[in-house]
C-alpha atoms as a PDB file:
ATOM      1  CA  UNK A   1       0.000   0.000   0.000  1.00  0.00           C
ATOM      2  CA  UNK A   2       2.671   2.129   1.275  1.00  0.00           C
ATOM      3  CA  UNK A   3       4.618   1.655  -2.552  1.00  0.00           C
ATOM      4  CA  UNK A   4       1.045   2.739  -4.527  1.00  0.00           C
ATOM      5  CA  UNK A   5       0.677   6.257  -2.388  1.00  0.00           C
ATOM      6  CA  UNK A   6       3.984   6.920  -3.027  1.00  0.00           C
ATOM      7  CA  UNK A   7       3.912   6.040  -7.042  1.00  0.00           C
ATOM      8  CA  UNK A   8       3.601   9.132  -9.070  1.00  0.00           C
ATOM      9  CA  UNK A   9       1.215   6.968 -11.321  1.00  0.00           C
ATOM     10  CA  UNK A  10      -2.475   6.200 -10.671  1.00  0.00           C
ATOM     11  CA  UNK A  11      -2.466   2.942  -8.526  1.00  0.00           C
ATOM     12  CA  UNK A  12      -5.189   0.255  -8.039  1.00  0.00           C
ATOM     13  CA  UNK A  13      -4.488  -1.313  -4.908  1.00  0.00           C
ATOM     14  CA  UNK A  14      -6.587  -4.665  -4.198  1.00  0.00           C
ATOM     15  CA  UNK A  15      -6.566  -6.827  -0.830  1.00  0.00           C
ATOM     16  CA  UNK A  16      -8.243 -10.183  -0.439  1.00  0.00           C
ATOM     17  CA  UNK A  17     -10.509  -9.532   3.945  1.00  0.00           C
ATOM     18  CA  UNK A  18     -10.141 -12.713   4.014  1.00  0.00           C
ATOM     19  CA  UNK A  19      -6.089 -12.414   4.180  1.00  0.00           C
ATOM     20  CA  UNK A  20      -7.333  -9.558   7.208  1.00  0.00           C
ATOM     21  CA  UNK A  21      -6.637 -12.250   9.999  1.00  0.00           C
ATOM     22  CA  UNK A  22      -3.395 -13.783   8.828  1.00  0.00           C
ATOM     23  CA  UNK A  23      -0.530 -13.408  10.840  1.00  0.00           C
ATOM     24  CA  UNK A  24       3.516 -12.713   9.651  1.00  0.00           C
ATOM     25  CA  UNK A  25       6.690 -10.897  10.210  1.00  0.00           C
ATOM     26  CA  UNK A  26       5.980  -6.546   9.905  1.00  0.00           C
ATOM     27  CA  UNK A  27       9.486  -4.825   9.655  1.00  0.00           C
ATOM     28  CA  UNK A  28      10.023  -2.228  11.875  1.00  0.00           C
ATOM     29  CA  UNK A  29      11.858  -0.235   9.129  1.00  0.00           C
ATOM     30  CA  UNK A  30      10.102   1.748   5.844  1.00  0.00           C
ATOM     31  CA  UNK A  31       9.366  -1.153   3.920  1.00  0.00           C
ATOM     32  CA  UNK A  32       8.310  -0.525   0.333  1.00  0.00           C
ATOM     33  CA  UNK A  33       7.885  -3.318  -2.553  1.00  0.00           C
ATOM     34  CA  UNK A  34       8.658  -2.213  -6.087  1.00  0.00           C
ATOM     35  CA  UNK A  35       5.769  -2.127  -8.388  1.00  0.00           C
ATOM     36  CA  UNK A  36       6.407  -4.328 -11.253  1.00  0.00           C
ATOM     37  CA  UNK A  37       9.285  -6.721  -9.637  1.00  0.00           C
ATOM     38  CA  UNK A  38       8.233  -9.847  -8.486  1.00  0.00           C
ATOM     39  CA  UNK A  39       9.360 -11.908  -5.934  1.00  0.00           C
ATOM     40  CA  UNK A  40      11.163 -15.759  -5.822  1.00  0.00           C
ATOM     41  CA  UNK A  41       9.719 -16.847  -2.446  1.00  0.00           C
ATOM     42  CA  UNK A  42      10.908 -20.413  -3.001  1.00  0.00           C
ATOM     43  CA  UNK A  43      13.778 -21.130  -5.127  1.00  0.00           C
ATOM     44  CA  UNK A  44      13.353 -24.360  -7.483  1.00  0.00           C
ATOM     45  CA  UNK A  45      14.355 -26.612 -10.725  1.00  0.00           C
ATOM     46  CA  UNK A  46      11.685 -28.780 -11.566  1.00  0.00           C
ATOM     47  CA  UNK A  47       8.668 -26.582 -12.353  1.00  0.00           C
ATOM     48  CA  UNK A  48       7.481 -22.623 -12.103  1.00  0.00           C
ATOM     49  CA  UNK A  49       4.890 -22.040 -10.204  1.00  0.00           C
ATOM     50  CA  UNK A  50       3.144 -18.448 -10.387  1.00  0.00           C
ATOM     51  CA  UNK A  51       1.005 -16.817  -7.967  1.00  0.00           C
ATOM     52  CA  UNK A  52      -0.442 -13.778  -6.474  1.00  0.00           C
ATOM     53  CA  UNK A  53      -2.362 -12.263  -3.686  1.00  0.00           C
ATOM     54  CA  UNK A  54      -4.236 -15.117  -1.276  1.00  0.00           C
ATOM     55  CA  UNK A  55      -3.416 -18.093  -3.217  1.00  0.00           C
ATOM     56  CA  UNK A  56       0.487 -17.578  -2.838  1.00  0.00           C
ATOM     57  CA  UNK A  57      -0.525 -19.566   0.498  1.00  0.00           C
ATOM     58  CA  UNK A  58      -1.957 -22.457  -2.139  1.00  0.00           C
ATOM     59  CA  UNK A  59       1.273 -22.299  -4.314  1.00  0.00           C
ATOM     60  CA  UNK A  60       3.600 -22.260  -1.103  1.00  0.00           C
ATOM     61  CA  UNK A  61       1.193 -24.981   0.052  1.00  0.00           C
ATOM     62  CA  UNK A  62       1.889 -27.460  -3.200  1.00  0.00           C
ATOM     63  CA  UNK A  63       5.189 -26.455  -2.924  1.00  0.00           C
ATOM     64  CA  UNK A  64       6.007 -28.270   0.331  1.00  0.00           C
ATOM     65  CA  UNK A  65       4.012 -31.240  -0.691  1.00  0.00           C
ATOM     66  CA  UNK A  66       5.922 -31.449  -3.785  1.00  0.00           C
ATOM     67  CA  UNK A  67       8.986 -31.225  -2.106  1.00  0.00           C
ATOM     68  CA  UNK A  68       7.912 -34.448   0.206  1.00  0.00           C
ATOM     69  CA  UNK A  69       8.186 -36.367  -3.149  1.00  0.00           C
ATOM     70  CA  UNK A  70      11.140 -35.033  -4.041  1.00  0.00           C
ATOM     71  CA  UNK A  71       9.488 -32.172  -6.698  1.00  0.00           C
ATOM     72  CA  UNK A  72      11.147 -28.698  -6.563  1.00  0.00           C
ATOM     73  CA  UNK A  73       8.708 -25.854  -7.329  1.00  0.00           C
ATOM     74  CA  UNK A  74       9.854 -22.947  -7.960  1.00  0.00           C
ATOM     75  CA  UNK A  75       7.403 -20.543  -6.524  1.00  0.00           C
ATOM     76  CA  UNK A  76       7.105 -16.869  -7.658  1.00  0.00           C
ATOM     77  CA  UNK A  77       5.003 -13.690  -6.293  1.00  0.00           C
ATOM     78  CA  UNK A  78       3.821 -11.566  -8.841  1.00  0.00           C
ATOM     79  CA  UNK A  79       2.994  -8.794  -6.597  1.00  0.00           C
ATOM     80  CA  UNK A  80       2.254  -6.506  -8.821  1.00  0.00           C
ATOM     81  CA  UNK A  81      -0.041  -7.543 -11.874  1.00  0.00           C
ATOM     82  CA  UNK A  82       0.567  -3.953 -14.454  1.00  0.00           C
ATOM     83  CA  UNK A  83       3.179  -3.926 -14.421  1.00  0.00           C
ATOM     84  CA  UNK A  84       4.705  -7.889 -14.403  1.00  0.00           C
ATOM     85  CA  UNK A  85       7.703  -9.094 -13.863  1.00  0.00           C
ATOM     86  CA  UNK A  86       8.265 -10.721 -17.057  1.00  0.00           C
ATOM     87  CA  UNK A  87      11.849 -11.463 -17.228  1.00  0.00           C
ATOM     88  CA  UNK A  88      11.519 -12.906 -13.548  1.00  0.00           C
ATOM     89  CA  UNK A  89       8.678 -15.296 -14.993  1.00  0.00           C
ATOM     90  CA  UNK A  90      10.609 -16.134 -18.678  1.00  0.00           C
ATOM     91  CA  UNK A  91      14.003 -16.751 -16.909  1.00  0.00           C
ATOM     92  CA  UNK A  92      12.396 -19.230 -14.090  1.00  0.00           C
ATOM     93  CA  UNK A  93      10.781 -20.914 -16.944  1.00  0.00           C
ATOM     94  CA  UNK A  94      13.832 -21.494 -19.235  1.00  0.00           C
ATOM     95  CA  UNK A  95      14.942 -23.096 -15.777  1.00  0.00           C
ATOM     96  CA  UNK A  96      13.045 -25.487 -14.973  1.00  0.00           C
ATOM     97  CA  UNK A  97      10.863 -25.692 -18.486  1.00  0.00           C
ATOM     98  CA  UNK A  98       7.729 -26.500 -16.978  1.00  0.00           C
ATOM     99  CA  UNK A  99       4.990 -23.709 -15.680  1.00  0.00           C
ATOM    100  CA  UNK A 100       1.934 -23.653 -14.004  1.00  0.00           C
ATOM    101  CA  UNK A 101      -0.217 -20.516 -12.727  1.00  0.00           C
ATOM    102  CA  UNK A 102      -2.350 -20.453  -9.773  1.00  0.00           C
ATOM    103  CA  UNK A 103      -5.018 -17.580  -9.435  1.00  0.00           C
ATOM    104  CA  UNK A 104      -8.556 -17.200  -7.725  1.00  0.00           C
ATOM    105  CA  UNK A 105     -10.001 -15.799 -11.355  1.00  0.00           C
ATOM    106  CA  UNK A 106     -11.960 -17.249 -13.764  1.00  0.00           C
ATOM    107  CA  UNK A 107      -9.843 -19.081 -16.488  1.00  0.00           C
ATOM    108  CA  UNK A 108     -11.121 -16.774 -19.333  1.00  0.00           C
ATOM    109  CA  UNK A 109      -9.403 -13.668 -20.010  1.00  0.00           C
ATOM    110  CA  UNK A 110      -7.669 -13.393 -16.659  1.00  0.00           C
ATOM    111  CA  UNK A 111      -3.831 -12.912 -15.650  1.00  0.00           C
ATOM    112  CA  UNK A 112      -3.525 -16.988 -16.394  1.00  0.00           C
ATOM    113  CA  UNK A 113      -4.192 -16.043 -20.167  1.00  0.00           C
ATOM    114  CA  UNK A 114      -1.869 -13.232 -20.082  1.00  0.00           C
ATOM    115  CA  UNK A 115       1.159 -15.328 -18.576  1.00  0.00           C
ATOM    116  CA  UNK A 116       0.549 -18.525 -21.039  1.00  0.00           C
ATOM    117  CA  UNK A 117       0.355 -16.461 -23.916  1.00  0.00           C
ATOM    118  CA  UNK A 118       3.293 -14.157 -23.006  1.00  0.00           C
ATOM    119  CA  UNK A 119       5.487 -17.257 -21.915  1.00  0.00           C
ATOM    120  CA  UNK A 120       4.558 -19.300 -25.078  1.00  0.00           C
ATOM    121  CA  UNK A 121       5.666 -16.397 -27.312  1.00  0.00           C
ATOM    122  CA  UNK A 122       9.079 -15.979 -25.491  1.00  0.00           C
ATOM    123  CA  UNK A 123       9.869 -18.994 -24.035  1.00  0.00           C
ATOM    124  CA  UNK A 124       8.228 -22.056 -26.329  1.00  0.00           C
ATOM    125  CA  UNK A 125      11.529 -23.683 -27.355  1.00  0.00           C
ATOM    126  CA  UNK A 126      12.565 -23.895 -23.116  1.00  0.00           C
ATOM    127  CA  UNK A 127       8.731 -25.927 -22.102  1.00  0.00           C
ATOM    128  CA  UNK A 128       9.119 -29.398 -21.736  1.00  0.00           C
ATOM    129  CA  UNK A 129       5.063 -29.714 -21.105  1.00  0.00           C
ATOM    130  CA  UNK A 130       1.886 -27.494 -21.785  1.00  0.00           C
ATOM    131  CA  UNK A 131       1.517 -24.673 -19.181  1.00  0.00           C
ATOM    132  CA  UNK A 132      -0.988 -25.181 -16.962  1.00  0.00           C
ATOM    133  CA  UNK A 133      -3.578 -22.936 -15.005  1.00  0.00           C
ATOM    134  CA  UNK A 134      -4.883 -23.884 -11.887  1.00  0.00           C
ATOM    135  CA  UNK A 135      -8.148 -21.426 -11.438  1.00  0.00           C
ATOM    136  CA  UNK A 136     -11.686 -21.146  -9.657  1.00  0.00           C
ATOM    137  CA  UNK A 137     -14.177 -22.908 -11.457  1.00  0.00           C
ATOM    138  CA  UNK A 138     -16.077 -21.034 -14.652  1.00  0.00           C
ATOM    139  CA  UNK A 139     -19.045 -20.379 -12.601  1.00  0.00           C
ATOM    140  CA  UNK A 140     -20.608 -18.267 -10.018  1.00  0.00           C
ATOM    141  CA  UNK A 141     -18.990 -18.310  -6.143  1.00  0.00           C
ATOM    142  CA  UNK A 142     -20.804 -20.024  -4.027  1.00  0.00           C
ATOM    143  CA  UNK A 143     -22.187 -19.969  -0.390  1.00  0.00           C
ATOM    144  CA  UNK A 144     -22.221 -23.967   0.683  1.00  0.00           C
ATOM    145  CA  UNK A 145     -18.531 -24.509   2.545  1.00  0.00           C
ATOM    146  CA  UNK A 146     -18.320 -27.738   0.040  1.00  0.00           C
ATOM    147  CA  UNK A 147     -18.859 -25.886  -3.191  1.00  0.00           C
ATOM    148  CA  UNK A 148     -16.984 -23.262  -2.442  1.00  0.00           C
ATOM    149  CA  UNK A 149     -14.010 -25.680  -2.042  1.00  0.00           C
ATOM    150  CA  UNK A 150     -15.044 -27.349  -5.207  1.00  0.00           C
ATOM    151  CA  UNK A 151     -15.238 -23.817  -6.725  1.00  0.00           C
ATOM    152  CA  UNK A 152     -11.722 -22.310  -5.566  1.00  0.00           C
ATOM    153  CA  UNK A 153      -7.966 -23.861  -6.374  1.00  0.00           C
ATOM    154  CA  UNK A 154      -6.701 -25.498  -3.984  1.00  0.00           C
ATOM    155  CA  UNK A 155      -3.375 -27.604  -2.557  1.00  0.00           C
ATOM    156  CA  UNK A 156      -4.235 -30.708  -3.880  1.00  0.00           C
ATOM    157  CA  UNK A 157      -5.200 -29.392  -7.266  1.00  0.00           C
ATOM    158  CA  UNK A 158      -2.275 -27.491  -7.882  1.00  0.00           C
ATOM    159  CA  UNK A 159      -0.177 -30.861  -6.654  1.00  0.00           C
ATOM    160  CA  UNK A 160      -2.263 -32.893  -9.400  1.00  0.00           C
ATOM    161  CA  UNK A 161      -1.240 -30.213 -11.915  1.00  0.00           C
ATOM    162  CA  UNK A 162       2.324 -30.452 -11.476  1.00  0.00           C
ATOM    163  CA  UNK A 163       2.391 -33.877 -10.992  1.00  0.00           C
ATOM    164  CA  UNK A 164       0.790 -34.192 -15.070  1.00  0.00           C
ATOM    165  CA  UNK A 165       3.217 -31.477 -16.065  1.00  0.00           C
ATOM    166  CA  UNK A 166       5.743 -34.157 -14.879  1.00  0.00           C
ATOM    167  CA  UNK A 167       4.626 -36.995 -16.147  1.00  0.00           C
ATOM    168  CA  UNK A 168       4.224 -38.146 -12.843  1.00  0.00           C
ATOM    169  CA  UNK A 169       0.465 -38.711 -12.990  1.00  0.00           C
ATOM    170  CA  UNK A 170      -2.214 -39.448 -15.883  1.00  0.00           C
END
């Protein structure tokens, strides 16, 4: 928030309430994030995975479970969605030549699209498999507690989808 009042350029800022309650480390220090640099959180060779906002907790999540089986995801924080970090995204997937992206939007025209297009025009020749989107469901949100987590991506999907990007699954 603190790096959008400070840009000179108009700024939409967007926060998930239901993040409101989650807990972490607050530096004591002036603490700005660049807009338009994203961030490694997790440091990997097997596969890309891309995130944002409340479902970085999903990626992170898959992440560890992949790791248990001897996967390593490379896990990256877009932060900032105009402008993205597209060198940080290209370079991780010339890497490990595998991506997936894991959003909360519907899988029509949404950041997803963006990414797979963008990364198939600059980095075809480095994917080993088809990129793969893990998003909510192409429907409405729901109320019920089990359609909701039928509606939203979640650990175990994202796991399933990097397990078929490796091969590991059919």
């Amino acid at each position: 928030l603190k790096s959008a009042i400070v840009d000179d350029d108009p700024v939409v800022f967007m926060e998930s309430e239901v993040m409101y309650g989650d807990m972490g480390h607050v530096p004591e220090e002036e603490y700005y994030i660049p807009i338009g640099k994203a961030d490694i959180k997790r440091a990997g060779t097997d596969v890309t995975m891309v995130s944002f906002n409340k479902m970085m907790k999903v990626a992170l999540g898959a992440a560890e479970e992949l790791a248990k089986e001897g996967i390593s995801a490379e896990v990256i924080d877009l932060r900032t969605i105009r402008p993205l970090d597209w060198p940080c995204i290209v370079e991780s997937v010339k890497k490990t030549n595998r991506l997936i992206i894991v959003e909360e939007q519907w899988p029509f025209a949404s950041v997803s699209s963006e990414i797979t297009y963008k990364v198939q025009r600059e980095a075809f020749d480095y994917l080993d498999a088809p990129i793969r989107r893990i998003c909510s469901a192409d429907a409405s949100m729901h109320y019920a507690p089990n359609l909701v987590a039928a509606y939203l991506p979640s650990i175990d999907k994202v796991v399933r989808g990097v397990k078929e990007l490796m091969y590991a699954v059919k």
